[in-house]
C-alpha atoms as a PDB file:
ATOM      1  CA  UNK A   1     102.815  21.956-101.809  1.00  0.00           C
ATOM      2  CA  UNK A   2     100.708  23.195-104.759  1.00  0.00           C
ATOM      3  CA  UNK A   3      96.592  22.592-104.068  1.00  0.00           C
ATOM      4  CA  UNK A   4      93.341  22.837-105.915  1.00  0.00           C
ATOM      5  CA  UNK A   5      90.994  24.562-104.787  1.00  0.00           C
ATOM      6  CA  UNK A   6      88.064  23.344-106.905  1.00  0.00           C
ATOM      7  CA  UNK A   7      88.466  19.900-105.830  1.00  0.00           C
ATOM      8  CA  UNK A   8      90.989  19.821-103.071  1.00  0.00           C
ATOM      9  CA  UNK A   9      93.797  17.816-104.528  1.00  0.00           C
ATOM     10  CA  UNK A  10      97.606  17.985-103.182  1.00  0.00           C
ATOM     11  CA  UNK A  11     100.614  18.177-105.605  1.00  0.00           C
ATOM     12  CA  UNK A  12     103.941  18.013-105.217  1.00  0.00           C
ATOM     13  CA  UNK A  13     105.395  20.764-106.542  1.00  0.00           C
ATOM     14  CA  UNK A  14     105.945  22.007-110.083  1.00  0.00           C
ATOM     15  CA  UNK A  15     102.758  20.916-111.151  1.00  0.00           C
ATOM     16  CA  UNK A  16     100.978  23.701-112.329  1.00  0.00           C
ATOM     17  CA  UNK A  17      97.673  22.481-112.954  1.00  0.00           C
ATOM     18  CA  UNK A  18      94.937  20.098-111.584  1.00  0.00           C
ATOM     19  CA  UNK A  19      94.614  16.524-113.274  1.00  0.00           C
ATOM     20  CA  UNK A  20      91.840  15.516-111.773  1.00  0.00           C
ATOM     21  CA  UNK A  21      89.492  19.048-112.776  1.00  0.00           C
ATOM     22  CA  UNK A  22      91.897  21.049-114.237  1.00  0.00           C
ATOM     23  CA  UNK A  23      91.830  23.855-111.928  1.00  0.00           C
ATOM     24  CA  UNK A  24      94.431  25.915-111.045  1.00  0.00           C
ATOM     25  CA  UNK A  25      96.532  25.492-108.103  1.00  0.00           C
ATOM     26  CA  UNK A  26      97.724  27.706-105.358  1.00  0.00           C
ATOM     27  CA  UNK A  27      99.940  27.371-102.688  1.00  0.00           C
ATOM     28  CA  UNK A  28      97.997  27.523 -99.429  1.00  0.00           C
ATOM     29  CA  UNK A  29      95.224  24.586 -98.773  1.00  0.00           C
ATOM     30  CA  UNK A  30      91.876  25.165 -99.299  1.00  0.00           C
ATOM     31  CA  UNK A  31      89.599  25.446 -96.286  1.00  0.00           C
ATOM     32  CA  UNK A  32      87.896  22.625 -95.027  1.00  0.00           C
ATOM     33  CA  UNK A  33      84.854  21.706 -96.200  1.00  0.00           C
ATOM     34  CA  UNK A  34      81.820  20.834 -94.252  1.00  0.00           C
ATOM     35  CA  UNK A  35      80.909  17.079 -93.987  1.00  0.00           C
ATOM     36  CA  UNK A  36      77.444  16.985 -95.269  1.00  0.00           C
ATOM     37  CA  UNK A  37      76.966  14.031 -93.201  1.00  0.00           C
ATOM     38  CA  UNK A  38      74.960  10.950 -94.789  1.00  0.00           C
ATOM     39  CA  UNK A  39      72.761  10.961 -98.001  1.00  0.00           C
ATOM     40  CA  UNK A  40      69.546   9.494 -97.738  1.00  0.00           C
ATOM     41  CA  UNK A  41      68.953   7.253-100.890  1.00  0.00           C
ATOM     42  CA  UNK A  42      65.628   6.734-102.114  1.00  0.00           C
ATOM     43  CA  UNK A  43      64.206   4.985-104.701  1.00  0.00           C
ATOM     44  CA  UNK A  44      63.769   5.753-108.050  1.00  0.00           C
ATOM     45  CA  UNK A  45      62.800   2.767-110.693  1.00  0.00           C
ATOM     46  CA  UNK A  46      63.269  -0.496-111.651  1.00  0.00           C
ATOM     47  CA  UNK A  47      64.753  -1.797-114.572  1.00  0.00           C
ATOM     48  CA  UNK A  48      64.759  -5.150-116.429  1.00  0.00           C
ATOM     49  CA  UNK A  49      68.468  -5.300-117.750  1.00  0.00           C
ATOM     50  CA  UNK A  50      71.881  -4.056-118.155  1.00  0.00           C
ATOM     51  CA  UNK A  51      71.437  -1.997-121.162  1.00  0.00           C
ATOM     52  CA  UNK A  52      68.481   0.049-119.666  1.00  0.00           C
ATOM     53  CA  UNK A  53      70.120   0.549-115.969  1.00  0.00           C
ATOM     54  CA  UNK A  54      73.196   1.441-118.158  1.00  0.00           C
ATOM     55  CA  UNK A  55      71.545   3.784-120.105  1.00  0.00           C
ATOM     56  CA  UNK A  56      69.566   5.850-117.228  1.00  0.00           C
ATOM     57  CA  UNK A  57      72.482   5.584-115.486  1.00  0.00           C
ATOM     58  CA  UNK A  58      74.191   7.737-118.246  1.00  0.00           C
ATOM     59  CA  UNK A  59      71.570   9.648-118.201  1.00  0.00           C
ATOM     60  CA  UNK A  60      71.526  10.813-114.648  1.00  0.00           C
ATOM     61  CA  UNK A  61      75.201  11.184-114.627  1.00  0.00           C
ATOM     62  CA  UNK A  62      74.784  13.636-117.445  1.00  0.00           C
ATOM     63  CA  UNK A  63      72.797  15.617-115.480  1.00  0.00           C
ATOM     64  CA  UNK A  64      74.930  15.737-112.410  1.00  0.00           C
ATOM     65  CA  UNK A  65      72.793  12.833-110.492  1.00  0.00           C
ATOM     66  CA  UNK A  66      74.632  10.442-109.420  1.00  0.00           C
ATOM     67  CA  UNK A  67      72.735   6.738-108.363  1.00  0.00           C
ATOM     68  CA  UNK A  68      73.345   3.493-106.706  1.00  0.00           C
ATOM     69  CA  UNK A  69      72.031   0.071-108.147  1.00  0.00           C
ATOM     70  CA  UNK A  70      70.743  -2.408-105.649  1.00  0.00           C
ATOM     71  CA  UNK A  71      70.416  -5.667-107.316  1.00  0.00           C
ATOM     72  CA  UNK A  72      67.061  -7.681-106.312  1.00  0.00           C
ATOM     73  CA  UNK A  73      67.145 -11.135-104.472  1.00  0.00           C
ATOM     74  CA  UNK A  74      70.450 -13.350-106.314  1.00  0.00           C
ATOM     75  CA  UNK A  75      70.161 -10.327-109.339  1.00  0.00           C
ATOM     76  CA  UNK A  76      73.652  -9.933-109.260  1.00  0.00           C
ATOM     77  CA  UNK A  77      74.461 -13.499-109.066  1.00  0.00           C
ATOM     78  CA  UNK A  78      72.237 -14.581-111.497  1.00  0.00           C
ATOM     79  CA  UNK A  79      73.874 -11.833-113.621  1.00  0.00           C
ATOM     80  CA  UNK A  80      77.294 -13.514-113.640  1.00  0.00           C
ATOM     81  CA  UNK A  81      76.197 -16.739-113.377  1.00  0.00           C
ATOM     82  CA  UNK A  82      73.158 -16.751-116.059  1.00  0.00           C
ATOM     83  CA  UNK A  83      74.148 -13.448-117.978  1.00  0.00           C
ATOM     84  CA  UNK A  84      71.138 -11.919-117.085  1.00  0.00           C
ATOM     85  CA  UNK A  85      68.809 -12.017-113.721  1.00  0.00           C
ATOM     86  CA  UNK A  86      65.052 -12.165-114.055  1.00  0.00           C
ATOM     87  CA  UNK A  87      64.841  -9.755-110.584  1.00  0.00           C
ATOM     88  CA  UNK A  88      65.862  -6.468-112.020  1.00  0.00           C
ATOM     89  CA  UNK A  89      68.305  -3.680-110.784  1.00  0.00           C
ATOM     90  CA  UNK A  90      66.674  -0.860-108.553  1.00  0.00           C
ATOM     91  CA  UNK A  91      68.275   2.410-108.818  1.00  0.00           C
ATOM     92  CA  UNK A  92      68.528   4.876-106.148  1.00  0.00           C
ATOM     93  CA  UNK A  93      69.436   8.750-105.994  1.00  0.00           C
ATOM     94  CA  UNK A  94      69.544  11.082-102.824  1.00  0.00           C
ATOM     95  CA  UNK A  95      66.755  12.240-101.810  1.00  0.00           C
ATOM     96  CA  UNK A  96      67.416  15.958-103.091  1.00  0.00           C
ATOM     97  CA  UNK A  97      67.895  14.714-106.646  1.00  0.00           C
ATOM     98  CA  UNK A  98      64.808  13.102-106.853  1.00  0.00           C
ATOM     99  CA  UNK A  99      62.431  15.281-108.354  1.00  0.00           C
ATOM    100  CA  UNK A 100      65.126  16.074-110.868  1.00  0.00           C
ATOM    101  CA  UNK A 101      65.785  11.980-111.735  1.00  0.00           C
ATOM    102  CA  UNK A 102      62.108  11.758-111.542  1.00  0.00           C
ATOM    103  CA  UNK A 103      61.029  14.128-114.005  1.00  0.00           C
ATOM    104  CA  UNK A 104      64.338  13.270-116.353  1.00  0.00           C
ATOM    105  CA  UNK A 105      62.985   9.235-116.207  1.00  0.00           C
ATOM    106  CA  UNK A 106      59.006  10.477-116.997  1.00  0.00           C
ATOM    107  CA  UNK A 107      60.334  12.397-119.988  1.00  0.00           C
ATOM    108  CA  UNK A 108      62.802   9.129-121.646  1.00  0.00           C
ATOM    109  CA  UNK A 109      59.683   6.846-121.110  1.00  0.00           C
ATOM    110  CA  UNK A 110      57.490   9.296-122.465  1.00  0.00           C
ATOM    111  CA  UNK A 111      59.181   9.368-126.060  1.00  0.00           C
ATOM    112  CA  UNK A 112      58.530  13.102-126.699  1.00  0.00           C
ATOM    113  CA  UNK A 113      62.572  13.279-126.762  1.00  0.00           C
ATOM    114  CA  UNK A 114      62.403  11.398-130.226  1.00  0.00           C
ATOM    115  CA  UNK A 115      59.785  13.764-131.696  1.00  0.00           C
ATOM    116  CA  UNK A 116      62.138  16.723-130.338  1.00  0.00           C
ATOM    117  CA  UNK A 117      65.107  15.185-131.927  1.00  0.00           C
ATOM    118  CA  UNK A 118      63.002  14.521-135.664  1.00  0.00           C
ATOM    119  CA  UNK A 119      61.659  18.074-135.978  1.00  0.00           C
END
């Protein structure tokens, strides 16, 4: 059987190429890869609304962060049930991405990324 060893996918065989990363495959398995064990999840912000956790969620994703939402109180609830909830959404990276979601949030709420984008 046929594996990737980017991402550690099994294939049956004739398939040439990974469709998950689109690495090449090989025919011995990859070696096992350390469990790195839990990630501690800290916080990051809050936001009001969908569009904004939607939109720094992008944005960290872009960046190779990824993030958790933890809905406030009923947040979620009220969500489905009123459209919108009045609690707000925390979001929450691991603690080694921090600094990097950190500085990436101070920099979209500081606006200088519209003046970069004009001149």
């Amino acid at each position: 059987m046929p594996w990737c060893h980017n991402c550690g996918s099994e294939y049956i065989d004739g398939v040439e190429c990974c469709t998950d990363c689109g690495g090449p495959l090989t025919a011995e398995a990859p070696p096992e890869r350390p469990d790195p064990g839990p990630v501690s999840l800290v916080y990051l912000t809050t936001v009001s609304d969908g569009y904004e956790v939607g939109m720094l969620e992008a944005l960290l994703r872009e960046n190779g962060i990824p993030c958790v939402r933890r809905h406030r109180e009923a947040g979620e609830y009220m969500s489905v049930l009123m459209g919108r909830s009045v609690y707000g959404v925390d979001l929450l990276v691991s603690g080694r991405d921090y600094e990097r979601a950190d500085e990436l949030l101070r920099f979209l709420r500081s606006g200088e990324f519209a003046a970069d984008e004009e001149g």
